[in-house]
C-alpha atoms as a PDB file:
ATOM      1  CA  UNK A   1      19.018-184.209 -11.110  1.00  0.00           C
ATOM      2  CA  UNK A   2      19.805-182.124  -7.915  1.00  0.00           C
ATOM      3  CA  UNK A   3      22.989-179.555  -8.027  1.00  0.00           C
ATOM      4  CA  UNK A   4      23.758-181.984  -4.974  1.00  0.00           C
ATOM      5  CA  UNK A   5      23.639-185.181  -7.644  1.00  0.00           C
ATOM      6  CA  UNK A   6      25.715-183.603 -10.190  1.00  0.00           C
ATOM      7  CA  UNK A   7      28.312-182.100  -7.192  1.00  0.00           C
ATOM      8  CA  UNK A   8      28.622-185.788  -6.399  1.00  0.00           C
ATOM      9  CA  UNK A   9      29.033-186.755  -9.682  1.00  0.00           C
ATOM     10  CA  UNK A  10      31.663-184.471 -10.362  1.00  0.00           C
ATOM     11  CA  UNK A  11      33.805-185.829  -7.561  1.00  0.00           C
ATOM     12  CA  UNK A  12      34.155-189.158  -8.870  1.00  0.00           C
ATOM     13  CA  UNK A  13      31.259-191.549  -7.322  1.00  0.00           C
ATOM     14  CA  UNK A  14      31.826-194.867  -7.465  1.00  0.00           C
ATOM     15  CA  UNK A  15      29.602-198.074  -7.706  1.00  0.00           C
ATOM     16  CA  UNK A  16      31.229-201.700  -6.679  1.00  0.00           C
ATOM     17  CA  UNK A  17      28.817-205.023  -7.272  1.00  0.00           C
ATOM     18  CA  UNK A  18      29.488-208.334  -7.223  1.00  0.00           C
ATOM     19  CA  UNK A  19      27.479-210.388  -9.666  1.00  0.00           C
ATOM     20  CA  UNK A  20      27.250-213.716 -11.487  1.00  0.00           C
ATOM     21  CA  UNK A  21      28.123-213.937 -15.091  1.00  0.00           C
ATOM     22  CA  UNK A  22      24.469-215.620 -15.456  1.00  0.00           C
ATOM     23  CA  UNK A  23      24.189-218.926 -17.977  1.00  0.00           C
ATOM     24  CA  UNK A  24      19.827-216.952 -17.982  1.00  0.00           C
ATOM     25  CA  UNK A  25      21.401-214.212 -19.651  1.00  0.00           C
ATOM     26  CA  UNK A  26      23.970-215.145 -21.933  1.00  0.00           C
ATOM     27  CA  UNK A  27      21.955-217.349 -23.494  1.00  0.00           C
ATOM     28  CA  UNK A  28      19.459-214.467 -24.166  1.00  0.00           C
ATOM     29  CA  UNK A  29      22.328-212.273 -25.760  1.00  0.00           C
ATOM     30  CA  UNK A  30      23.179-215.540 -27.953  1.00  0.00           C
ATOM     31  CA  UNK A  31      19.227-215.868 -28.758  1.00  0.00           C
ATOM     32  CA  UNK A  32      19.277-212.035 -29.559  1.00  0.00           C
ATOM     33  CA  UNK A  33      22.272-212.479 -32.331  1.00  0.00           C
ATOM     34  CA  UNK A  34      20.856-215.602 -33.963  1.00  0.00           C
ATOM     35  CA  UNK A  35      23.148-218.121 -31.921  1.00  0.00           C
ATOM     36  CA  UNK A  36      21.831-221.462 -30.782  1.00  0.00           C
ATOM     37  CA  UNK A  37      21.531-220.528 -26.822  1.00  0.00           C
ATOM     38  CA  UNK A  38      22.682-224.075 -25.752  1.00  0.00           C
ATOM     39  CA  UNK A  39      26.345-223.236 -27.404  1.00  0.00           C
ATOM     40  CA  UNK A  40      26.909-221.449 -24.196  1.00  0.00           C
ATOM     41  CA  UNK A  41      27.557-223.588 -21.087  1.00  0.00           C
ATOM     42  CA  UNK A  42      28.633-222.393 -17.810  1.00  0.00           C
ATOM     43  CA  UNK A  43      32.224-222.691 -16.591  1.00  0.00           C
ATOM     44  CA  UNK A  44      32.988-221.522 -20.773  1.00  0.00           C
ATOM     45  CA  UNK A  45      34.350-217.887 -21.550  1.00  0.00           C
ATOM     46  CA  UNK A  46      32.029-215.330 -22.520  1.00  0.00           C
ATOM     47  CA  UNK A  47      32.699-214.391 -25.940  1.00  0.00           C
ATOM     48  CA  UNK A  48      34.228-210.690 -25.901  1.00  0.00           C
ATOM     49  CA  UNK A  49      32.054-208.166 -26.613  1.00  0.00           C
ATOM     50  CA  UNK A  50      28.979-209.876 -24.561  1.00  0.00           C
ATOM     51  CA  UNK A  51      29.910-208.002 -21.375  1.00  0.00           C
ATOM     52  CA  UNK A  52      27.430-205.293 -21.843  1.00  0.00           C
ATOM     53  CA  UNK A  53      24.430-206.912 -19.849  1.00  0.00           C
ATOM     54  CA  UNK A  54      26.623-207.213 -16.588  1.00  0.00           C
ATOM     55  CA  UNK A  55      26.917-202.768 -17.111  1.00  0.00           C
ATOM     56  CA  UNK A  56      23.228-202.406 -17.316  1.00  0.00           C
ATOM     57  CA  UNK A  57      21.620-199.731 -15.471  1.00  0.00           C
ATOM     58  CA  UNK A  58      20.487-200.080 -11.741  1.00  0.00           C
ATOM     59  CA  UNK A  59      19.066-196.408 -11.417  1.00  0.00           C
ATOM     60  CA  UNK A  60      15.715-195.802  -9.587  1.00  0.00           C
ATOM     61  CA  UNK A  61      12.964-194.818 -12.026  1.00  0.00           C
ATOM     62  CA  UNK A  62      12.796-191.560  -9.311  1.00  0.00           C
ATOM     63  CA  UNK A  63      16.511-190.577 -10.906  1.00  0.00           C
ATOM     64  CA  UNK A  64      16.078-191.210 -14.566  1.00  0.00           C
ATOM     65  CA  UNK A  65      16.713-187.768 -16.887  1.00  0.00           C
ATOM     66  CA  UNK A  66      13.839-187.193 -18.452  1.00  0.00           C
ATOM     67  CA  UNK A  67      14.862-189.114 -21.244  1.00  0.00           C
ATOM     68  CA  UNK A  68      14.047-192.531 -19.389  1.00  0.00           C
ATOM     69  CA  UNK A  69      18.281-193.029 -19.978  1.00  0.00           C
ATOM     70  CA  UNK A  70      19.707-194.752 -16.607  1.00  0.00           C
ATOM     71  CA  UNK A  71      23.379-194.391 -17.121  1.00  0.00           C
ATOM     72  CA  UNK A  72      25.190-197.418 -15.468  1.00  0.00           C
ATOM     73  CA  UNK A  73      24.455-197.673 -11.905  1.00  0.00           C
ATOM     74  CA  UNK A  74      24.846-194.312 -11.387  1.00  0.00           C
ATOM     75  CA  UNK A  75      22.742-191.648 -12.194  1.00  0.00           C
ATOM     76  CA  UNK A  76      23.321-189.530 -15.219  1.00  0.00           C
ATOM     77  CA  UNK A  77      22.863-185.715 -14.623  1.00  0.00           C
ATOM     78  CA  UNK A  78      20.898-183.168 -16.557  1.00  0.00           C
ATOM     79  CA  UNK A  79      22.511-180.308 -16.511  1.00  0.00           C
ATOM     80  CA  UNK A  80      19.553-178.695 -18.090  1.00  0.00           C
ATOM     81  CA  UNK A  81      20.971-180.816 -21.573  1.00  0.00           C
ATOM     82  CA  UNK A  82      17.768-182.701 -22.318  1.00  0.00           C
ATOM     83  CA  UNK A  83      19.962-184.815 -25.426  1.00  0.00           C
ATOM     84  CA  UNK A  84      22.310-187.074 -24.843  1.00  0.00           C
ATOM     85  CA  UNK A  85      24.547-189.789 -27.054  1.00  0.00           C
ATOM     86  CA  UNK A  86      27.145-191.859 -27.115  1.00  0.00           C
ATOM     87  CA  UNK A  87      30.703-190.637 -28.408  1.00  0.00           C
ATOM     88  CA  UNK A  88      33.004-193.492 -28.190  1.00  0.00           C
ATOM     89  CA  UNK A  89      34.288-196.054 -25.755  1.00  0.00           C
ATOM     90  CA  UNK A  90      37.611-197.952 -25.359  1.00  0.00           C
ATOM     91  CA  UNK A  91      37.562-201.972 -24.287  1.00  0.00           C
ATOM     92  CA  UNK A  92      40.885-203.661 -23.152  1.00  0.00           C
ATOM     93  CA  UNK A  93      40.332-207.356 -22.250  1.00  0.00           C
ATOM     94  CA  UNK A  94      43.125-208.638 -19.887  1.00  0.00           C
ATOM     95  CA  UNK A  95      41.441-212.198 -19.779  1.00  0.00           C
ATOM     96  CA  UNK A  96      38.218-213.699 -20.075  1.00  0.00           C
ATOM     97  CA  UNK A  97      35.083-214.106 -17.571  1.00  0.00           C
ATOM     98  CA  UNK A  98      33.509-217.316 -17.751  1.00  0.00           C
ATOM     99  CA  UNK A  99      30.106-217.675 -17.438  1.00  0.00           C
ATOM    100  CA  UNK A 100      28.653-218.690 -14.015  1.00  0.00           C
ATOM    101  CA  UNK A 101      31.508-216.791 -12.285  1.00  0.00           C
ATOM    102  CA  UNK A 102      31.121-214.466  -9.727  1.00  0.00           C
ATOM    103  CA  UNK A 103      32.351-210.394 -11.190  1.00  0.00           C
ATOM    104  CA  UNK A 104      33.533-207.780  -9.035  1.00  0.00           C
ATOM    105  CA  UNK A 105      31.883-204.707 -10.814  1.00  0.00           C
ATOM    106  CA  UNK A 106      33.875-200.843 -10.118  1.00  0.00           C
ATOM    107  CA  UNK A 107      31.901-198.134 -12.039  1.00  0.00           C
ATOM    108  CA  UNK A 108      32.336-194.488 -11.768  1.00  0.00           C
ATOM    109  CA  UNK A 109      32.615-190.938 -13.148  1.00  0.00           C
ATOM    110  CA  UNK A 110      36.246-189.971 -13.980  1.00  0.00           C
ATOM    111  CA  UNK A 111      35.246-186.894 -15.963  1.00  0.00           C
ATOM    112  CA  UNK A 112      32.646-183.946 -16.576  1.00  0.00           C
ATOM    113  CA  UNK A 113      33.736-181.295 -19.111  1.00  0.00           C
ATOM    114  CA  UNK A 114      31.222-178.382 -19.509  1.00  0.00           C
ATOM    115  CA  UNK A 115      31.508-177.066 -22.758  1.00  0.00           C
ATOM    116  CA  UNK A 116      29.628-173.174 -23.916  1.00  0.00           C
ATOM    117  CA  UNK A 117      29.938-172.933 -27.501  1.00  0.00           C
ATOM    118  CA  UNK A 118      27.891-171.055 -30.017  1.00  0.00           C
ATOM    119  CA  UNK A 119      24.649-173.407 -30.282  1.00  0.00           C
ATOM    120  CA  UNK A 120      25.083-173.149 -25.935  1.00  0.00           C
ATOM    121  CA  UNK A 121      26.131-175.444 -22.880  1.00  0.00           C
ATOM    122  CA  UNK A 122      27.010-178.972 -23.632  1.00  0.00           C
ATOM    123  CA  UNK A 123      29.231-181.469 -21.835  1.00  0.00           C
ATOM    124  CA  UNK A 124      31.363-184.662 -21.609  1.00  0.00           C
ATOM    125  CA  UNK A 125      30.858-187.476 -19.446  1.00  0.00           C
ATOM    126  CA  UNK A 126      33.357-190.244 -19.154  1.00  0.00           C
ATOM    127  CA  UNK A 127      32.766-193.085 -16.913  1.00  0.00           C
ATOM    128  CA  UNK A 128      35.203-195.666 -16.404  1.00  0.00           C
ATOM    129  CA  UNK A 129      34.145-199.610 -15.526  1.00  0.00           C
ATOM    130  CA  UNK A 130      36.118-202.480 -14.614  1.00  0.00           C
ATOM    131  CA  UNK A 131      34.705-206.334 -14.369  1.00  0.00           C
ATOM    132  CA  UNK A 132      37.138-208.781 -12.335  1.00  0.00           C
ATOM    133  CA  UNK A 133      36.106-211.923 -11.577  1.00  0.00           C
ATOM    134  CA  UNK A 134      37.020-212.387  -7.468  1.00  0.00           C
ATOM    135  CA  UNK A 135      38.968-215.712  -8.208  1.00  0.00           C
ATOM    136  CA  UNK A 136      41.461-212.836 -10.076  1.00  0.00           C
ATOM    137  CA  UNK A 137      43.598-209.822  -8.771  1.00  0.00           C
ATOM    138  CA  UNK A 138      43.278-208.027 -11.792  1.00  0.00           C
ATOM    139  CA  UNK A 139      40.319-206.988 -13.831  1.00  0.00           C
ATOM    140  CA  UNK A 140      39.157-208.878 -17.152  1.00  0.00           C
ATOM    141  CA  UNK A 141      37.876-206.161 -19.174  1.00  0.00           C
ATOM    142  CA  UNK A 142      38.139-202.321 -18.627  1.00  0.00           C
ATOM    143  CA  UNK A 143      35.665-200.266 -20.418  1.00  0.00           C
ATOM    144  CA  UNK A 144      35.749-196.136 -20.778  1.00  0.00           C
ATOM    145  CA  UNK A 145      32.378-194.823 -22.124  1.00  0.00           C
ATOM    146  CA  UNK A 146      32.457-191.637 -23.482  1.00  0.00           C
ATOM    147  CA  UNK A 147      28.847-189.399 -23.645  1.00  0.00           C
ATOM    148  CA  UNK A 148      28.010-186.006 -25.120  1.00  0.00           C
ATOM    149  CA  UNK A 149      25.245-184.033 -23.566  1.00  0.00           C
ATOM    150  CA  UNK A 150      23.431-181.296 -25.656  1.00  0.00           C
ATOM    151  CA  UNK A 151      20.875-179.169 -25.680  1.00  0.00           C
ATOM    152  CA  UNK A 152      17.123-179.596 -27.094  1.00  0.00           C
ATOM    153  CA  UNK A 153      16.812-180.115 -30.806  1.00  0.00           C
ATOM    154  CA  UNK A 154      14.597-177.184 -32.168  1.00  0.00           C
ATOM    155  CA  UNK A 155      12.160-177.640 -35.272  1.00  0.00           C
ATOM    156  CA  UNK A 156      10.624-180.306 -36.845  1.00  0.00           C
ATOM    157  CA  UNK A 157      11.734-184.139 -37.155  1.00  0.00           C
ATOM    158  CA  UNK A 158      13.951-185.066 -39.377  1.00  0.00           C
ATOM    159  CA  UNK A 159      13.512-186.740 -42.300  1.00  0.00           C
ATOM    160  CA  UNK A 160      16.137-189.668 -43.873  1.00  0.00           C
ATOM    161  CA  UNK A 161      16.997-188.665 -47.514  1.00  0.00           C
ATOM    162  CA  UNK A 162      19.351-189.828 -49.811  1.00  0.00           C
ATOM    163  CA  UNK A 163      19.184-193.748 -51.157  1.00  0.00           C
ATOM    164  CA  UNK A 164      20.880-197.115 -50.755  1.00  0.00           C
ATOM    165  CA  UNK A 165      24.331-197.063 -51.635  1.00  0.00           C
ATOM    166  CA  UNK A 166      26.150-199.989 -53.462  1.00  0.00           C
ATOM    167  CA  UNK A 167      26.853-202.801 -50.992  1.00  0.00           C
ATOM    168  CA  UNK A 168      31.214-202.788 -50.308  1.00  0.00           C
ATOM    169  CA  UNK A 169      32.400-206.261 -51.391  1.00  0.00           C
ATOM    170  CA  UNK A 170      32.943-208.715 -48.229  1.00  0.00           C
ATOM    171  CA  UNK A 171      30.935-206.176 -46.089  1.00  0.00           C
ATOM    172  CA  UNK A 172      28.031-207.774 -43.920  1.00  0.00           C
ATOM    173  CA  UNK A 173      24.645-206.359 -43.338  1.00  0.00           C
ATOM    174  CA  UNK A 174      22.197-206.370 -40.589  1.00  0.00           C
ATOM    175  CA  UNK A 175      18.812-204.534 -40.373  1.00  0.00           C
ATOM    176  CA  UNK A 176      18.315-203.556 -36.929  1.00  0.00           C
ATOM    177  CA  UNK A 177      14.496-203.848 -36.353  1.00  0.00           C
ATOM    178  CA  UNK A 178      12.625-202.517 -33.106  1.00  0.00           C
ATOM    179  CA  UNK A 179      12.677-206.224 -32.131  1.00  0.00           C
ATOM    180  CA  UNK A 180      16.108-206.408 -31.770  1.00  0.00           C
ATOM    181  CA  UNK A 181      16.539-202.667 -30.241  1.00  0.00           C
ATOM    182  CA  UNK A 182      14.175-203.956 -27.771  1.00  0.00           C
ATOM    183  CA  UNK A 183      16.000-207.041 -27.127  1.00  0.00           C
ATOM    184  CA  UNK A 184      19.369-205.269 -26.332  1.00  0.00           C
ATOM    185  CA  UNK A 185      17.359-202.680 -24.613  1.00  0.00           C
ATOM    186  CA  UNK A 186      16.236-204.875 -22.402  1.00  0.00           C
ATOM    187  CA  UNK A 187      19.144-207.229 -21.574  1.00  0.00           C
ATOM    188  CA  UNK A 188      21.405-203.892 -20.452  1.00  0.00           C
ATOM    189  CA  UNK A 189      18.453-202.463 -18.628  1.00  0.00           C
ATOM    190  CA  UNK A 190      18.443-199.236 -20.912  1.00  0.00           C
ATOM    191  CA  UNK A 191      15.021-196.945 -20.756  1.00  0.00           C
ATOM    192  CA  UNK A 192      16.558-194.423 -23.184  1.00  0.00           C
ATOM    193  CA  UNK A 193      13.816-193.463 -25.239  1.00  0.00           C
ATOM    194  CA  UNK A 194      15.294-192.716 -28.177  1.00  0.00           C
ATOM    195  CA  UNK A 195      15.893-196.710 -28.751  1.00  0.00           C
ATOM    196  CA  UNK A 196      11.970-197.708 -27.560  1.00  0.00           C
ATOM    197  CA  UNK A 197       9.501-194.466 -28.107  1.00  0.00           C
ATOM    198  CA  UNK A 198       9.448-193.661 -31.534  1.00  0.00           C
ATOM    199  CA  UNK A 199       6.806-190.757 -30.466  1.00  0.00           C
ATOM    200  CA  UNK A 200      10.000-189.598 -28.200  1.00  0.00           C
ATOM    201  CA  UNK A 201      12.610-189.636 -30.961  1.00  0.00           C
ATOM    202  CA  UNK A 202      10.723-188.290 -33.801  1.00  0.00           C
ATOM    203  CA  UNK A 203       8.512-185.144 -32.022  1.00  0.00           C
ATOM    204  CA  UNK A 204      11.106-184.706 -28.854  1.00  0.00           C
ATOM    205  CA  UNK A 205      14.373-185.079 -30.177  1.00  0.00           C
ATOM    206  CA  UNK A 206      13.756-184.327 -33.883  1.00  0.00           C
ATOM    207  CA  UNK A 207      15.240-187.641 -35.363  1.00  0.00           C
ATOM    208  CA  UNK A 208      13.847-189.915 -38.218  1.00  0.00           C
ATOM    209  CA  UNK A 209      13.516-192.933 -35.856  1.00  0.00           C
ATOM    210  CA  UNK A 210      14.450-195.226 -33.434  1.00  0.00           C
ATOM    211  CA  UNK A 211      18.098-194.675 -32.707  1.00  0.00           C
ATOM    212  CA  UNK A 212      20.310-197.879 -32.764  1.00  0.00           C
ATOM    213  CA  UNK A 213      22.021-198.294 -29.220  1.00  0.00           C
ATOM    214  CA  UNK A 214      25.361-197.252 -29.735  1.00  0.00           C
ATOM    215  CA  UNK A 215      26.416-200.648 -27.639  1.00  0.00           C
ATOM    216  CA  UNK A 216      24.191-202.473 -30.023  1.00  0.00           C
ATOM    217  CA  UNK A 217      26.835-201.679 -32.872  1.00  0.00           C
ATOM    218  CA  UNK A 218      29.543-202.186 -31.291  1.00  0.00           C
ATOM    219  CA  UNK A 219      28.679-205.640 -30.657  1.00  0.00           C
ATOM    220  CA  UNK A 220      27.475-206.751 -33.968  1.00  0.00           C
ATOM    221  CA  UNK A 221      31.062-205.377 -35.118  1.00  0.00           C
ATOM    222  CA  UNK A 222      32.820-207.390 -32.515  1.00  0.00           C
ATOM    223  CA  UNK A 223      30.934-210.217 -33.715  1.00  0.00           C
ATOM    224  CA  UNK A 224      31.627-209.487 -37.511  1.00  0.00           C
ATOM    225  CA  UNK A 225      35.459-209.451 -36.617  1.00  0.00           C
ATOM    226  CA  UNK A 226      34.562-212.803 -34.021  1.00  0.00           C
ATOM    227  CA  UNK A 227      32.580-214.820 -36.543  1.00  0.00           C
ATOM    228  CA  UNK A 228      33.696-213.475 -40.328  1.00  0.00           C
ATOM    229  CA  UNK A 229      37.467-212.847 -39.634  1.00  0.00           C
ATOM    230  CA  UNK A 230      38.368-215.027 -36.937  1.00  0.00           C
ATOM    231  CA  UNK A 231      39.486-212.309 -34.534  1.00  0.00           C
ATOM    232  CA  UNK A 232      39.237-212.378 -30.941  1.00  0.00           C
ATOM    233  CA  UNK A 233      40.132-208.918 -29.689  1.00  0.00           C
ATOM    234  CA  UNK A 234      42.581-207.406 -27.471  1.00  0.00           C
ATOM    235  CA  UNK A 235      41.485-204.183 -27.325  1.00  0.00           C
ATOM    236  CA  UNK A 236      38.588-202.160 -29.269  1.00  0.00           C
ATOM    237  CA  UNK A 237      38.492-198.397 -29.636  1.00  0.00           C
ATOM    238  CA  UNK A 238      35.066-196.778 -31.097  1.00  0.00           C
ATOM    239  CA  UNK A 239      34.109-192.876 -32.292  1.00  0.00           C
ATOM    240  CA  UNK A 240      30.503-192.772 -33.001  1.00  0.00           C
ATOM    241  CA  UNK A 241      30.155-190.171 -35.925  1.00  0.00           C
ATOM    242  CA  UNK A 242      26.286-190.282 -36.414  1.00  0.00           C
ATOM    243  CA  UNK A 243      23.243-192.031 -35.222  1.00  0.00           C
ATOM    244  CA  UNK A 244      22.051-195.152 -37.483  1.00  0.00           C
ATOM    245  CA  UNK A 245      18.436-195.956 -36.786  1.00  0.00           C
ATOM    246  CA  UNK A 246      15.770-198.566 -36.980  1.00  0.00           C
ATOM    247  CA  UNK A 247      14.731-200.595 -39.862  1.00  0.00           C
ATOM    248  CA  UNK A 248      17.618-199.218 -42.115  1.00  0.00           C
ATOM    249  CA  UNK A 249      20.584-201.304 -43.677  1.00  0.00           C
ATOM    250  CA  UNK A 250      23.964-201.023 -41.618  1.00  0.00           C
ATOM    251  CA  UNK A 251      26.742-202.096 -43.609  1.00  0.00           C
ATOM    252  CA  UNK A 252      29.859-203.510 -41.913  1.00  0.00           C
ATOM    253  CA  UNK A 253      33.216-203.419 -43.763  1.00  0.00           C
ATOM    254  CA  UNK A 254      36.676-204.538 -42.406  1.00  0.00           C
ATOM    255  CA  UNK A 255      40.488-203.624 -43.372  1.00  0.00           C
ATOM    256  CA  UNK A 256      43.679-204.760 -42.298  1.00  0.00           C
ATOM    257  CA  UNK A 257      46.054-202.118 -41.186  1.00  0.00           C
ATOM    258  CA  UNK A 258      49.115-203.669 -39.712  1.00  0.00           C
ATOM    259  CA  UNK A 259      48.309-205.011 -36.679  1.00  0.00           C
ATOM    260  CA  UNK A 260      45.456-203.455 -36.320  1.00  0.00           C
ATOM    261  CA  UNK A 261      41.733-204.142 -38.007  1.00  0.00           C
ATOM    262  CA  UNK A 262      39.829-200.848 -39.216  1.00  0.00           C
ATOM    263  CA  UNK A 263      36.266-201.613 -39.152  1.00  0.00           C
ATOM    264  CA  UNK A 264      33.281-199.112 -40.238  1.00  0.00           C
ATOM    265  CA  UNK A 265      29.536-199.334 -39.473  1.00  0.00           C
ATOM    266  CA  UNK A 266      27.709-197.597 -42.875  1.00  0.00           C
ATOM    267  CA  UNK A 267      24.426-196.094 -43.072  1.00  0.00           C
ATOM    268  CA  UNK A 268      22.020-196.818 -45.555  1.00  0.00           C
ATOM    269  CA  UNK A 269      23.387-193.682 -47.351  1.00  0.00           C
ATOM    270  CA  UNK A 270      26.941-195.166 -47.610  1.00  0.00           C
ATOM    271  CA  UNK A 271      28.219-192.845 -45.007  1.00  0.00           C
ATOM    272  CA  UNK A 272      30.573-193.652 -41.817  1.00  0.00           C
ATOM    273  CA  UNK A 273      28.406-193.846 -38.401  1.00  0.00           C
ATOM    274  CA  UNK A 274      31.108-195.618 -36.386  1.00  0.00           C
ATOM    275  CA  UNK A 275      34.770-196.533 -36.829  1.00  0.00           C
ATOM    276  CA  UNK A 276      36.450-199.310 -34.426  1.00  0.00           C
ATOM    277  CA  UNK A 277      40.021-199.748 -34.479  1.00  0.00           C
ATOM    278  CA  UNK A 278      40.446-203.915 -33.282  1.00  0.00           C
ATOM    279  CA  UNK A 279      44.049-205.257 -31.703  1.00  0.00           C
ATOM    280  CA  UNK A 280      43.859-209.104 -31.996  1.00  0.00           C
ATOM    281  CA  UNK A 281      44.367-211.062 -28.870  1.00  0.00           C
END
């Protein structure tokens, strides 16, 4: 990206669409989780957490990082930081969208922290998104997506090590396979590499394998606290600790703490990728 592109960035560009919660496309997120597609009918609420689609990526193929990653409508910059991954995101839903409606989209860049530290320059990029279906004055859902941007990965790939830990009573597991990286992939228009070139992610950025999308576990959580405990959330808060990749056990395990519900995504080596604190609606 141009010094011009990130200058612009910096200042807080914005992106407004208005879009239609499509019946097409939920039914293709319900087809992706295992849910009978005719379920969903238009003029009913989109379950929460199924918003990500109406985020994807609208970025020209001429302003993609190198990395094939799109960012959300508006381009992501480089800043000579070839890596990039999710840290965390907050969700607050103020109401439901229901599908067929028409969404008022608001995107845009709220922050860009350059960091220099002793392995070099990295940053922070948080962008902030609101969806508000125009029959409302106030947004449904507001999203903040936080991503860290580093610098190239030197040496060889990595290699998983370590072996399958004991399954945590009540927990539930999924095996993400490319299929279903693919699938998300596609439905939030996301060209990252590291979630569809396994050439990319194992001899460019040094990593085992195909990386999970970070959105991709935050939605089979939501749906572990939607379908296993009953609980349609509030507000979600997630800090992704460490990537979880393809064709590898994720185990996800759920506590009550007060009001709130602590879930944790866990590798195949037992060890906390992702932590979500849940408020109930």
């Amino acid at each position: 990206m141009s010094a011009e592109g990130a200058s612009r960035l910096e200042t807080g560009k914005a992106l407004r669409r208005e879009d239609v919660c499509a019946a097409q496309a939920v039914r293709r997120v319900a087809a992706m989780l295992d849910i009978d597609p005719d379920t969903l009918r238009e003029g009913s609420a989109l379950p929460r957490g199924w918003h990500f689609f109406m985020l994807g990526g609208e970025t020209r193929r001429s302003q993609l990082r190198a990395d094939g990653f799109p960012g959300f409508g508006l381009p992501m910059p480089d800043l000579g930081l070839p890596r990039l991954l999710l840290g965390g995101r907050t969700v607050t839903y103020n109401g439901d969208i229901a599908i067929g409606a028409t969404v008022e989209r608001l995107s845009k860049v709220v922050r860009l922290d350059k960091k220099q530290g002793q392995n070099g320059l990295s940053a922070v990029l948080t962008l902030h998104h609101e969806l508000r279906p125009i029959s409302q004055a106030e947004a449904a859902i507001i999203e903040t997506q936080t991503y860290i941007l580093l610098p190239a990965n030197e040496g060889v790939s990595a290699t998983v090590r370590g072996e399958v830990k004991p399954v945590p009573d009540g927990a539930r597991i999924v095996i993400p396979d490319e299929t279903l990286l693919f699938q998300y992939s596609a439905l939030g228009f996301n060209s990252h590499k590291i979630h569809i070139d396994r050439a990319h992610a194992r001899d460019v950025e040094g990593l085992p394998d195909l990386v999970v999308n970070g959105g991709l576990v935050t939605i089979l959580a939501t749906e572990f606290l939607r379908t296993e405990l009953g609980i349609v959330p509030a507000h979600l808060k997630t800090r992704h600790m460490a990537p979880l990749f393809s064709g590898r056990p994720i185990a996800f395990v759920a506590r009550r703490d007060g009001e709130a519900v602590r879930l944790t995504a866990l590798s195949h080596e037992g060890t906390a990728a992702m932590e979500m604190e849940a408020l109930a609606a």
